[in-house]
Protein backbone atom coordinates (compact mmCIF):
# COMPACT_ATOMS: atom_id res chain seq x y z
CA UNK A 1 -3.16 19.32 9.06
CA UNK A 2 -3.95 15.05 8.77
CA UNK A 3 -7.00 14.20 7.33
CA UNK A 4 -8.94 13.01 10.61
CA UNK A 5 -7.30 15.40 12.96
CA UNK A 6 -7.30 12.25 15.29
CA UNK A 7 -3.44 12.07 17.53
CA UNK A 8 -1.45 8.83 18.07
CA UNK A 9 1.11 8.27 19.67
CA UNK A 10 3.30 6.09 17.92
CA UNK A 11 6.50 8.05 18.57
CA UNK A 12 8.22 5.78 21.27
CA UNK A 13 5.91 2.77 20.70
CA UNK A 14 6.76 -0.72 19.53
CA UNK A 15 7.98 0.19 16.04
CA UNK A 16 6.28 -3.04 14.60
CA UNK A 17 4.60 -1.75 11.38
CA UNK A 18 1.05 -3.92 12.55
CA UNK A 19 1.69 -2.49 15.86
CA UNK A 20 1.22 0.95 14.65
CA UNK A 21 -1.70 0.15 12.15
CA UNK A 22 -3.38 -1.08 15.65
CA UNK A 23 -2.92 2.19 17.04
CA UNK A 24 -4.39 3.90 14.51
CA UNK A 25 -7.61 1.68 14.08
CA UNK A 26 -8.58 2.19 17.79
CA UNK A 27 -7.82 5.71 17.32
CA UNK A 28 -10.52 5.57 14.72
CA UNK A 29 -12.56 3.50 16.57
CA UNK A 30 -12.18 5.82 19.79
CA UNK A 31 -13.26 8.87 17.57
CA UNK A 32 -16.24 7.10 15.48
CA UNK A 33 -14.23 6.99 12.56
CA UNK A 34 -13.83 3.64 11.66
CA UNK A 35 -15.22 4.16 8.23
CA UNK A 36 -12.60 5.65 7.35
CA UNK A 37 -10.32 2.17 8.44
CA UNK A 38 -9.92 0.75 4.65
CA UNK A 39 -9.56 3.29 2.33
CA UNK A 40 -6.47 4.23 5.17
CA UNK A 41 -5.48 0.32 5.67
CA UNK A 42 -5.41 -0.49 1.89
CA UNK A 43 -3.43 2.98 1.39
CA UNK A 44 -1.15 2.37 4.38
CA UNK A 45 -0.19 -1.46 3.44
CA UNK A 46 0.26 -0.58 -0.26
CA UNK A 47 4.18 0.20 -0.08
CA UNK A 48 6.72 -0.22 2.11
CA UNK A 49 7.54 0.61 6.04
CA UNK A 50 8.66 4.04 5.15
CA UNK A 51 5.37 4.22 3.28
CA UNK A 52 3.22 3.81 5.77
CA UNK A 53 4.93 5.70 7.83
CA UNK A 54 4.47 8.61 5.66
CA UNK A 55 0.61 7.47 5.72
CA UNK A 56 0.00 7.43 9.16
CA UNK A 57 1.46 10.85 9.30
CA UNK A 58 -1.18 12.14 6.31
CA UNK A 59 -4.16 10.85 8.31
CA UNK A 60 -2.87 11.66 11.74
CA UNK A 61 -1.43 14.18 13.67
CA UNK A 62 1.25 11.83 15.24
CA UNK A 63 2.30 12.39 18.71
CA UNK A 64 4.52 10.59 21.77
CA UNK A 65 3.88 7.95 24.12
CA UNK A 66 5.53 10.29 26.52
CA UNK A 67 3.68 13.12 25.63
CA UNK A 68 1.23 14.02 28.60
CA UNK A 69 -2.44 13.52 28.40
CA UNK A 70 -4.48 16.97 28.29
């Protein structure tokens, strides 16, 4: 289980690391979470790609852009 229970999909999406930090914001944003948006921006940007990587996947439950909508 993430931390926000919130899905992206960043499987399949532009791989660029600010790409995917995008993703996630509006998927904050989308679930009136964006309080949440430092304390997971600072975390996520403290290391390297594989590090946020790992991140993103504590704070989401990550999902495809060819996965369909339900």
């Amino acid at each position: 289980m993430s931390k926000t229970g919130i899905t992206v999909k960043i499987i399949g999406a532009d791989g660029n690391v600010f790409n995917l930090l995008g993703i996630c914001r509006r998927a904050l944003r989308r679930e009136g979470r964006l309080d949440l948006w430092d304390e997971f921006y600072k975390e996520a940007t403290s290391g390297d790609y594989n590090h946020a990587l790992a991140i993103i996947a504590d704070y989401f439950e990550v999902g495809s852009v060819n996965d369909d909508d339900e």
